[in-house]
C-alpha atoms as a PDB file:
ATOM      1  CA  UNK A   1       0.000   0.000   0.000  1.00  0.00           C
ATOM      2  CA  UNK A   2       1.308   3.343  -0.844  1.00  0.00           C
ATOM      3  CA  UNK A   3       2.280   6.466   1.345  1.00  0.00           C
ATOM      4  CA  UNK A   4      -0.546   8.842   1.442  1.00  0.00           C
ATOM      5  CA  UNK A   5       0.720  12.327   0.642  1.00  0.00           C
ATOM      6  CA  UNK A   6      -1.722  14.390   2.340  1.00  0.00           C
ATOM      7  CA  UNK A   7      -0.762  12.633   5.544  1.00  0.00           C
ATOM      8  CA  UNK A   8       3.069  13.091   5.291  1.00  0.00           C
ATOM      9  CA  UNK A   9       2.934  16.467   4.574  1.00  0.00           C
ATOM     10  CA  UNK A  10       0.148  17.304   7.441  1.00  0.00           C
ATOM     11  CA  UNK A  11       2.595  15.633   9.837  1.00  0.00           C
ATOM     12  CA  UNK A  12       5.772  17.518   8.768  1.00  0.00           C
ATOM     13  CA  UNK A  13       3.821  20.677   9.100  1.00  0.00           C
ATOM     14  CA  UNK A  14       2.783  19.637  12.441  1.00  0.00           C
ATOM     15  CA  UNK A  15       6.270  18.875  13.842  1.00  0.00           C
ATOM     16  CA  UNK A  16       7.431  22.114  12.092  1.00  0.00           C
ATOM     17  CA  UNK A  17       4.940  24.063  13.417  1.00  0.00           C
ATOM     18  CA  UNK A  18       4.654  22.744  17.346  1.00  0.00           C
ATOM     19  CA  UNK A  19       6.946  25.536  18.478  1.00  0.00           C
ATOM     20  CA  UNK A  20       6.911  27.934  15.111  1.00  0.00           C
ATOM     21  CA  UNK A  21      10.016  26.688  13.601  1.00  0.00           C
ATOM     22  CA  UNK A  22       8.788  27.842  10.007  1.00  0.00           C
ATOM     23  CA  UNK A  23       6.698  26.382   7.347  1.00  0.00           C
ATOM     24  CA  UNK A  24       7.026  24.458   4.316  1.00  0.00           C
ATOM     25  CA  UNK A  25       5.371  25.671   0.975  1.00  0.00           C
ATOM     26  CA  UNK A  26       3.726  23.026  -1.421  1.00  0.00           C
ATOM     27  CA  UNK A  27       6.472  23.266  -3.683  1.00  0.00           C
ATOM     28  CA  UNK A  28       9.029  22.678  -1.679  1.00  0.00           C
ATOM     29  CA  UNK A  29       7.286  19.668  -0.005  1.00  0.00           C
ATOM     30  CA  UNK A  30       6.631  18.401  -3.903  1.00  0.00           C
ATOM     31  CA  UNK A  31      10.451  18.638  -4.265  1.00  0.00           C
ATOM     32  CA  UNK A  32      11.522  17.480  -1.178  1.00  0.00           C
ATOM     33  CA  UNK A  33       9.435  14.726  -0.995  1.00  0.00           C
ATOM     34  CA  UNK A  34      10.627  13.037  -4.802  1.00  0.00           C
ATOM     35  CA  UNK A  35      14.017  13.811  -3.336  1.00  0.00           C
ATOM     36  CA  UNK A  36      13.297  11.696  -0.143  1.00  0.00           C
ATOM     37  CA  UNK A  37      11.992   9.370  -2.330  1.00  0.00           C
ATOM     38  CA  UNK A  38      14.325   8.802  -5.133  1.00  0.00           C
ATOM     39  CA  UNK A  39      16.942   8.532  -2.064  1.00  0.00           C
ATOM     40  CA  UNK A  40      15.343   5.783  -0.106  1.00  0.00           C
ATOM     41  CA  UNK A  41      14.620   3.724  -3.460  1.00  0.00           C
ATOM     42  CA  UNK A  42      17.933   4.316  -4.717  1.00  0.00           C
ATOM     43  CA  UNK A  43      19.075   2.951  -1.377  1.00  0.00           C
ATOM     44  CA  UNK A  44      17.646  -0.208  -2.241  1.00  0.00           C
ATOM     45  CA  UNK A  45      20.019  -1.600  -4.298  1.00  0.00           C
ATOM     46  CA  UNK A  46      22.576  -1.024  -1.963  1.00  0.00           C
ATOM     47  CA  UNK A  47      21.099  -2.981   1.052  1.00  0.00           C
ATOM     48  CA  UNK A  48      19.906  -5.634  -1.104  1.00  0.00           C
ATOM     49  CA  UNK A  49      23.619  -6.006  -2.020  1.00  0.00           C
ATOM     50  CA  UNK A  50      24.890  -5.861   1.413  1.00  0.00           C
ATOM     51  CA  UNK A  51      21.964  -8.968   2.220  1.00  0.00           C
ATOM     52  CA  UNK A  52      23.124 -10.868  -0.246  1.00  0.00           C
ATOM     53  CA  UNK A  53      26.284 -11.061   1.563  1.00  0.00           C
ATOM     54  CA  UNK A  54      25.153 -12.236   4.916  1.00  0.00           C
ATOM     55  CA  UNK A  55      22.964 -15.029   6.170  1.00  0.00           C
ATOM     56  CA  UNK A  56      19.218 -14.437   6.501  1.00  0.00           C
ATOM     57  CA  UNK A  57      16.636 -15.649   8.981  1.00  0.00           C
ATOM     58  CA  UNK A  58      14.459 -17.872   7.906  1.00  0.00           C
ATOM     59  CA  UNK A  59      11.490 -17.310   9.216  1.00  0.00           C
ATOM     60  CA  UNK A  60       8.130 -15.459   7.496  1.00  0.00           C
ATOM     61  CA  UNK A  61       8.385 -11.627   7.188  1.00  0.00           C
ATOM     62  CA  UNK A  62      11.948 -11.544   8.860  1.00  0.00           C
ATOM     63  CA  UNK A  63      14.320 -12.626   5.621  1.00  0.00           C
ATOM     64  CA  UNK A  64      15.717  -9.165   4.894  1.00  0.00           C
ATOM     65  CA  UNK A  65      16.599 -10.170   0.753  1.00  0.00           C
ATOM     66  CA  UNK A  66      13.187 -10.782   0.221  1.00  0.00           C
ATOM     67  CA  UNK A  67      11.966  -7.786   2.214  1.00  0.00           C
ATOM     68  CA  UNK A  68      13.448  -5.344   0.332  1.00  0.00           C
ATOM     69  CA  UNK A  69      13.069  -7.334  -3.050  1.00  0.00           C
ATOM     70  CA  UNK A  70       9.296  -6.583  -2.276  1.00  0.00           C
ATOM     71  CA  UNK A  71      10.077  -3.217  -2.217  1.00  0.00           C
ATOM     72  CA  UNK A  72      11.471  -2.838  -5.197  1.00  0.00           C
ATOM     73  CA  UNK A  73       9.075  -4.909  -7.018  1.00  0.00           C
ATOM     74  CA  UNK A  74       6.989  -2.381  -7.105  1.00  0.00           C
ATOM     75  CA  UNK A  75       8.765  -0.935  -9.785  1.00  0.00           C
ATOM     76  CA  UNK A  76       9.561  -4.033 -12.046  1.00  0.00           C
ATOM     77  CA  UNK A  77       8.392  -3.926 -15.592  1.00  0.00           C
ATOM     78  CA  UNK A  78       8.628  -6.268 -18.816  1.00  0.00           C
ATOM     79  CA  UNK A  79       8.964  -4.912 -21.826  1.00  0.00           C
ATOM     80  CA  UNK A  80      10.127  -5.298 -25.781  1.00  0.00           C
ATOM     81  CA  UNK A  81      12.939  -4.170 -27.404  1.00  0.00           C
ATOM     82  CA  UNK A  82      12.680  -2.808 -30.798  1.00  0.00           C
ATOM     83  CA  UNK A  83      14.906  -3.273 -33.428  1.00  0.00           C
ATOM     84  CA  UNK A  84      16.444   0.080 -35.051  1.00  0.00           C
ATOM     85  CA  UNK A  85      17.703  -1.871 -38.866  1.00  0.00           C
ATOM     86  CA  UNK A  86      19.775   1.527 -39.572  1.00  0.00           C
ATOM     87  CA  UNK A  87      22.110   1.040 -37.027  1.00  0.00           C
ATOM     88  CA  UNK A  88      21.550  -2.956 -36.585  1.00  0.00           C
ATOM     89  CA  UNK A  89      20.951  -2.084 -33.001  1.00  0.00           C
ATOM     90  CA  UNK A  90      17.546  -2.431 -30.206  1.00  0.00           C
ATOM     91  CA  UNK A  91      16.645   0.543 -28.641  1.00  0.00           C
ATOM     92  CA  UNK A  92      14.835   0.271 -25.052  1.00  0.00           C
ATOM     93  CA  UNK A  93      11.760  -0.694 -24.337  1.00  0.00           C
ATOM     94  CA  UNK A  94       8.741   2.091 -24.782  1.00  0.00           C
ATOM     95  CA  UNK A  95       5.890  -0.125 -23.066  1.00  0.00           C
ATOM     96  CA  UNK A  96       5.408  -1.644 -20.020  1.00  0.00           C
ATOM     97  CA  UNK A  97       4.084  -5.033 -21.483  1.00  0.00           C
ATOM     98  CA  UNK A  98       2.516  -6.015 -17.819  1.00  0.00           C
ATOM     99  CA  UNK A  99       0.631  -2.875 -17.476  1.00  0.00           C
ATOM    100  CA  UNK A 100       0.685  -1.244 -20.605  1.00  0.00           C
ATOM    101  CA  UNK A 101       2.209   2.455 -19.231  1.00  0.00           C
ATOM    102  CA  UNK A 102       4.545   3.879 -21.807  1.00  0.00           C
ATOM    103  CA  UNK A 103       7.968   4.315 -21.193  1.00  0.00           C
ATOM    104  CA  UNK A 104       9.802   7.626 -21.277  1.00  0.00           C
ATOM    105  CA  UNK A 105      13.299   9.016 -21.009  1.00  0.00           C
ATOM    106  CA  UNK A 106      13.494  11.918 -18.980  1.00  0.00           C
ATOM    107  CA  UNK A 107      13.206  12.698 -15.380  1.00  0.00           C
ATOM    108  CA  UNK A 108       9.199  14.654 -15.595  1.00  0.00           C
ATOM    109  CA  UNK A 109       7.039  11.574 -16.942  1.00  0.00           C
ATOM    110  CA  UNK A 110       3.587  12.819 -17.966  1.00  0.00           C
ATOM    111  CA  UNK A 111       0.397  11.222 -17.382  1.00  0.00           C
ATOM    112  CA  UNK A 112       1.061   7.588 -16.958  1.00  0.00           C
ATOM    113  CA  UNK A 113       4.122   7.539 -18.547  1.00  0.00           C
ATOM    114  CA  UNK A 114       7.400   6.382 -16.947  1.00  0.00           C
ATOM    115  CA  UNK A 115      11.030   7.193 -16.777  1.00  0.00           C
ATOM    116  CA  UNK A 116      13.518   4.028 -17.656  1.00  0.00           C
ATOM    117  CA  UNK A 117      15.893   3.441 -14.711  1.00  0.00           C
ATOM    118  CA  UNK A 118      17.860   0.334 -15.061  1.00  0.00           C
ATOM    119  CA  UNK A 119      18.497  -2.435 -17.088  1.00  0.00           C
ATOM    120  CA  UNK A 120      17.580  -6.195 -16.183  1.00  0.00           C
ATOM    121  CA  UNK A 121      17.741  -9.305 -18.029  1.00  0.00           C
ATOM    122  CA  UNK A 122      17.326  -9.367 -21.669  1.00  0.00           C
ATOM    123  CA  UNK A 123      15.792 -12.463 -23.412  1.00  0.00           C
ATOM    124  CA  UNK A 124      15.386 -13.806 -26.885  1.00  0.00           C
ATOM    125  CA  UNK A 125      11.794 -15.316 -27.332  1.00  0.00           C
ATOM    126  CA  UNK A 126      13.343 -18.302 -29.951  1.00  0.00           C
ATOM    127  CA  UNK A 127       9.770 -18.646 -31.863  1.00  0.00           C
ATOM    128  CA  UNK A 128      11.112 -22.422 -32.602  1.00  0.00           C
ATOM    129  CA  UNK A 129      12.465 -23.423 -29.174  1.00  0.00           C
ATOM    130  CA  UNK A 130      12.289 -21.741 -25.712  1.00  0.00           C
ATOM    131  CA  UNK A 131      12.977 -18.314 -24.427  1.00  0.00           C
ATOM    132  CA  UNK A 132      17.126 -17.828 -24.271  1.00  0.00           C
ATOM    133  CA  UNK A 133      18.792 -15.418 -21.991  1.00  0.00           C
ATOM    134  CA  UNK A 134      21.083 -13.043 -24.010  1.00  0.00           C
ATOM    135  CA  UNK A 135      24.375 -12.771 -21.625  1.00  0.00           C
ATOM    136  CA  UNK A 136      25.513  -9.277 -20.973  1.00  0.00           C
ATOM    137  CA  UNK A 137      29.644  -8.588 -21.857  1.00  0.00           C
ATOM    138  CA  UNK A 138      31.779  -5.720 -21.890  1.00  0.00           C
ATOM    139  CA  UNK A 139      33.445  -4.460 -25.192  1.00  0.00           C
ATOM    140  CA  UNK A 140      36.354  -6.245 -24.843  1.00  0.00           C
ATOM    141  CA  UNK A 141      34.835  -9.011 -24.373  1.00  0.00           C
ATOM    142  CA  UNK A 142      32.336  -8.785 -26.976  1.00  0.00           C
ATOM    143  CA  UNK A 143      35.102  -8.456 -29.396  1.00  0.00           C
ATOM    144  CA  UNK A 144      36.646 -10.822 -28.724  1.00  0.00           C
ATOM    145  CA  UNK A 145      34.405 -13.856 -28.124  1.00  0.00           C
ATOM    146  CA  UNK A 146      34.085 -13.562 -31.734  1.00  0.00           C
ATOM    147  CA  UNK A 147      37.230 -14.070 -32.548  1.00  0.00           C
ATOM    148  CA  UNK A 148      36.916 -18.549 -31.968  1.00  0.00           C
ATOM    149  CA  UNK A 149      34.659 -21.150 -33.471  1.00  0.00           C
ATOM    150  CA  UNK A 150      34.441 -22.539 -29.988  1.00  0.00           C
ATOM    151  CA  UNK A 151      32.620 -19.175 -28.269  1.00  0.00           C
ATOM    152  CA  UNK A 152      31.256 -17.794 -31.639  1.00  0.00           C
ATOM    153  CA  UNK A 153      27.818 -16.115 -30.200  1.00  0.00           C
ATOM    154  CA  UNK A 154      24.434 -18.239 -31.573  1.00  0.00           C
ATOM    155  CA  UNK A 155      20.766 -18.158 -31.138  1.00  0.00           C
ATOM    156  CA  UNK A 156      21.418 -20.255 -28.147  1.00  0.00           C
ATOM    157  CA  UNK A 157      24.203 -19.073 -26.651  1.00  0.00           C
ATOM    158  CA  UNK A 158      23.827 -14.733 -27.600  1.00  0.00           C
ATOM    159  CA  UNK A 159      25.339 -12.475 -25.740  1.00  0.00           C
ATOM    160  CA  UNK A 160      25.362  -8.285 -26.157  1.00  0.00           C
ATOM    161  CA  UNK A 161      26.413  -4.986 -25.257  1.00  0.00           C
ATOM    162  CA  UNK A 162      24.353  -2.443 -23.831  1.00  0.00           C
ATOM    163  CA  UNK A 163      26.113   1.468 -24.252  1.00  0.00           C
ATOM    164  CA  UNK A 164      24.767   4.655 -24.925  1.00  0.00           C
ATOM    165  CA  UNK A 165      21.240   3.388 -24.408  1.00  0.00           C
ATOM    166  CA  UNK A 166      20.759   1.044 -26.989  1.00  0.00           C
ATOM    167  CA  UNK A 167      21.857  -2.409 -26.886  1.00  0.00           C
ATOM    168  CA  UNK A 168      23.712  -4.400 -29.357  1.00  0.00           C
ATOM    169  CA  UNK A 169      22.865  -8.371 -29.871  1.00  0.00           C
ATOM    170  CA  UNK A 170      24.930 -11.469 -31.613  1.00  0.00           C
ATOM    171  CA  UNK A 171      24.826 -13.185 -33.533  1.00  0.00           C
ATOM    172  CA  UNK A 172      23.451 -10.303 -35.779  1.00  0.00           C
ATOM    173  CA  UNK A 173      20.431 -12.411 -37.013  1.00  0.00           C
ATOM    174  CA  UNK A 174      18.496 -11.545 -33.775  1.00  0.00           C
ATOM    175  CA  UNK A 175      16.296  -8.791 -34.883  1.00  0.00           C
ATOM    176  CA  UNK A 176      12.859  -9.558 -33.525  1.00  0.00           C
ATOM    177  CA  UNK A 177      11.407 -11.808 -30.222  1.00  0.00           C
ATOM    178  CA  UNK A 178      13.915  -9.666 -27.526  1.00  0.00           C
ATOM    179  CA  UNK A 179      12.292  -8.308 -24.351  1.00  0.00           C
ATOM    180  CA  UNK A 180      13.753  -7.530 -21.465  1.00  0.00           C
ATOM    181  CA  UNK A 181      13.101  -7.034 -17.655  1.00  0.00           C
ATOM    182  CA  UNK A 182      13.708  -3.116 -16.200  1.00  0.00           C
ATOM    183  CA  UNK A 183      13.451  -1.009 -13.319  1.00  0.00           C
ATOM    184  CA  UNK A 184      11.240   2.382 -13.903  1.00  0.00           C
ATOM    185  CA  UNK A 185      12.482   5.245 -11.839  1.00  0.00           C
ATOM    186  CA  UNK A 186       9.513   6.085  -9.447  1.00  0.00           C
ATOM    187  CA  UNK A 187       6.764   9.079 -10.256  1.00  0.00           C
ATOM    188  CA  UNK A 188       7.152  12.507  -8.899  1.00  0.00           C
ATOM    189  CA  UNK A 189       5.398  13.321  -5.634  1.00  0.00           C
ATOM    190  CA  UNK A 190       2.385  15.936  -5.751  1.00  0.00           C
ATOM    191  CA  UNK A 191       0.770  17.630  -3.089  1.00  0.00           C
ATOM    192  CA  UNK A 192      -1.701  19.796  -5.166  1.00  0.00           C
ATOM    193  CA  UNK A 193      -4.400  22.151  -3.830  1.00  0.00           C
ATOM    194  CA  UNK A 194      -7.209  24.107  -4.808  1.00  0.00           C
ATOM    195  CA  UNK A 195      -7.259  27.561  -3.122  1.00  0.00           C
ATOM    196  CA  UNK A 196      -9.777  28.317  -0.472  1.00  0.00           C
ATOM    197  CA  UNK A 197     -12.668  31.097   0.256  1.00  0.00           C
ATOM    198  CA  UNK A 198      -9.865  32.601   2.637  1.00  0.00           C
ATOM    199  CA  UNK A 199      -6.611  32.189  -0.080  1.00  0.00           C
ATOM    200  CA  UNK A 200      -5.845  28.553   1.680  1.00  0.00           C
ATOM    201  CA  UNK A 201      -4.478  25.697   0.145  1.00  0.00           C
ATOM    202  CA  UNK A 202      -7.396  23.008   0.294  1.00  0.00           C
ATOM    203  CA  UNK A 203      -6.317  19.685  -0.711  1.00  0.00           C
ATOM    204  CA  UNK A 204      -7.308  18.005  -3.848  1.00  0.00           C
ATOM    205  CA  UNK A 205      -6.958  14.441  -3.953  1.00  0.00           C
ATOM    206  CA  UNK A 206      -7.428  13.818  -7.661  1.00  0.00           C
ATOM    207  CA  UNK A 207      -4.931  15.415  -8.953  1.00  0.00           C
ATOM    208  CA  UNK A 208      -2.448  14.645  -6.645  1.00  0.00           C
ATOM    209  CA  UNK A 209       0.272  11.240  -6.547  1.00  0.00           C
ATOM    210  CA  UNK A 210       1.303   9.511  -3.289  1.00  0.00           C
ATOM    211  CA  UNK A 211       4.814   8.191  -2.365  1.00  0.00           C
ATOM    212  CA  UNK A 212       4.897   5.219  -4.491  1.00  0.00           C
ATOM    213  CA  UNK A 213       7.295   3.485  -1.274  1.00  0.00           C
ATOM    214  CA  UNK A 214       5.165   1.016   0.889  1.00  0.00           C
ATOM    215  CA  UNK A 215       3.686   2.016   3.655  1.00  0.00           C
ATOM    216  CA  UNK A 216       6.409   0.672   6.335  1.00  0.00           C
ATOM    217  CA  UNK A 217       8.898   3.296   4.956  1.00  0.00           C
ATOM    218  CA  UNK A 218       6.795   6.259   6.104  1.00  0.00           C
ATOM    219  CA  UNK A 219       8.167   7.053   9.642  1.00  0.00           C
ATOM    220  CA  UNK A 220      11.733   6.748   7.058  1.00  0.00           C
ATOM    221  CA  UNK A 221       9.953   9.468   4.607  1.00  0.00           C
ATOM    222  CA  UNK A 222       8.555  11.970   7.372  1.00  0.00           C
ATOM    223  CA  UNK A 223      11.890  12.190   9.307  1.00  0.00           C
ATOM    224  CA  UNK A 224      14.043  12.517   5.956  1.00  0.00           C
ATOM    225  CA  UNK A 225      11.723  15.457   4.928  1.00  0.00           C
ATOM    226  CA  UNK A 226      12.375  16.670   8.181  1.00  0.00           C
ATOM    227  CA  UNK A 227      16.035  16.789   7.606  1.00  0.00           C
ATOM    228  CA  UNK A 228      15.500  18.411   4.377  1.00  0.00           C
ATOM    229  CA  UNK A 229      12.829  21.265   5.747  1.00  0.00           C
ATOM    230  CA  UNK A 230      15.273  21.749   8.510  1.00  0.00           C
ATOM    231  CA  UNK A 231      17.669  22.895   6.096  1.00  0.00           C
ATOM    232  CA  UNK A 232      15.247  25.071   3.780  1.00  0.00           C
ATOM    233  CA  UNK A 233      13.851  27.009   6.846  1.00  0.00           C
ATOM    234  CA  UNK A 234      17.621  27.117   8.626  1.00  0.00           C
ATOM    235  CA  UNK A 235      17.249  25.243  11.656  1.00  0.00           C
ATOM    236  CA  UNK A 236      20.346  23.224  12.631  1.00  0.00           C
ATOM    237  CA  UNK A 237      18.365  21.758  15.532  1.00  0.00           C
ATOM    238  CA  UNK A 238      15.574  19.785  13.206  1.00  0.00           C
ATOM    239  CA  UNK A 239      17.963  18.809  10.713  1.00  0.00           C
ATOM    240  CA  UNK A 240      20.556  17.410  14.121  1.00  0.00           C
ATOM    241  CA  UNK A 241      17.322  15.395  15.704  1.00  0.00           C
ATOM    242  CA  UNK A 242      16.542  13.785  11.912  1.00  0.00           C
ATOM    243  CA  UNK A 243      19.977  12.949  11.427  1.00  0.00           C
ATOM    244  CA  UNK A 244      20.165  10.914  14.142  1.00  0.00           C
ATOM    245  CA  UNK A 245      16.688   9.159  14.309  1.00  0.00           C
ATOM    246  CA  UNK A 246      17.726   8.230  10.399  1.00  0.00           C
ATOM    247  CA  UNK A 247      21.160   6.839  11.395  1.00  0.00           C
ATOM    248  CA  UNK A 248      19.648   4.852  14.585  1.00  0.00           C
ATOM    249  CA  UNK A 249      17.083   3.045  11.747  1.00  0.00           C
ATOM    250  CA  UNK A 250      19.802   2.746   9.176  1.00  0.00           C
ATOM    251  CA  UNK A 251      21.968   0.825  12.171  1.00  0.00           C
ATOM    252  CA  UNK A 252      18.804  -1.286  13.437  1.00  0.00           C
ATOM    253  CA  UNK A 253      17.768  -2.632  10.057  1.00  0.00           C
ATOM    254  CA  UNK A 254      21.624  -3.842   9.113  1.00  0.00           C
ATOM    255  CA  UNK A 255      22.406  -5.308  12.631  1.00  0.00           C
END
């Protein structure tokens, strides 16, 4: 379940407020707020890296790999590559094939499109066998694995390279059945209003987009805002007491 914005940003203005520390503007909640966001899911990755390392408990809700794999699946697509015949190359993928969003590369998607984040795995969809995954190499590699009989690239063995945003697949007689598996970077956070009889800033639910995290990372979200706001409205003593609640977390959920 996602983060309700209209509560996060009710509660920052309540901490901010308790003893008339300042005030944070709907803007700069809508910017802080991606920020926080982007952070956290970026942060991700990391951890998941870090529990792959280490043992995990295995016991329902408690292994911390698949915890935070459920986090990020959130933001797992599938999608098809096409094939660009000038350059004998695939571009990325432009729909989400699961839910059908489109696919866009810049960092303000509109409507219900999305921004590409990061590459998963690519497979070719053999029409006369079985779906093949197409290993990933480096250029040095990819040169030279073409140099022997014995590791020539084939329809079941391809490999490519993936630079510049487009991807490049051998043998060269892949040019159709490729999809591949990708991370979309998550959707900007909106608080948006209507104004009031009095010039206030009523909330409007329809037009505005929640936190796209699940809803466990909320007390995470509210206290990194914090740390932001405490910044913005220069007040070393907010951005102190975040600091340290965040690093406290940080160290519980690695322990």
């Amino acid at each position: 379940m996602a983060i309700n914005v209209n509560n996060v940003y009710q509660t920052v203005l309540l901490i901010l407020n308790k003893e008339q520390r300042g005030y944070m503007t709907p803007d700069e909640f809508n910017k802080t707020a991606t920020q926080v966001q982007l952070d956290i899911f970026e942060q991700y990755f990391d951890d998941l890296n870090q529990q792959l390392r280490v043992p995990q408990a295995d016991y329902d809700y408690t292994d911390r790999q698949m915890n935070l794999d459920d986090k990020i699946s959130t933001f797992k697509c599938l999608g098809n590559l096409g094939y660009l015949s000038g350059s004998g190359r695939f571009s990325l993928p432009t729909i989400d094939t699961i839910s059908g969003f489109g696919i866009v590369y810049d960092d303000a998607p509109v409507g219900n499109n999305f921004a590409f984040y990061r590459l998963g795995t690519i497979t070719y969809n053999d029409p006369t066998t079985y779906p093949v995954e197409i290993e990933r190499l480096q250029r040095d590699d990819f040169y030279e694995i073409q140099k022997s009989e014995l590791t020539m690239p084939s329809t079941h063995f391809p490999v490519y390279l993936y630079e510049s945003g487009g991807i490049e697949i051998l043998p060269s007689s892949i040019q159709s059945d490729v999809s591949c598996s990708f991370i979309r970077k998550p959707l900007n956070v909106e608080w948006n209003f209507t104004p009031g009889t009095l010039g206030q800033y009523v909330y409007s639910d329809s037009t505005s987009k929640n936190f796209e995290l699940e809803s466990s990372e909320q007390v995470n979200v509210i206290l990194r805002i914090l740390q932001y706001s405490g910044i913005i409205i220069k007040d070393a003593q907010i951005v102190q007491a975040a600091s340290a609640e965040i690093q406290q977390n940080e160290i519980n959920k690695k322990s």
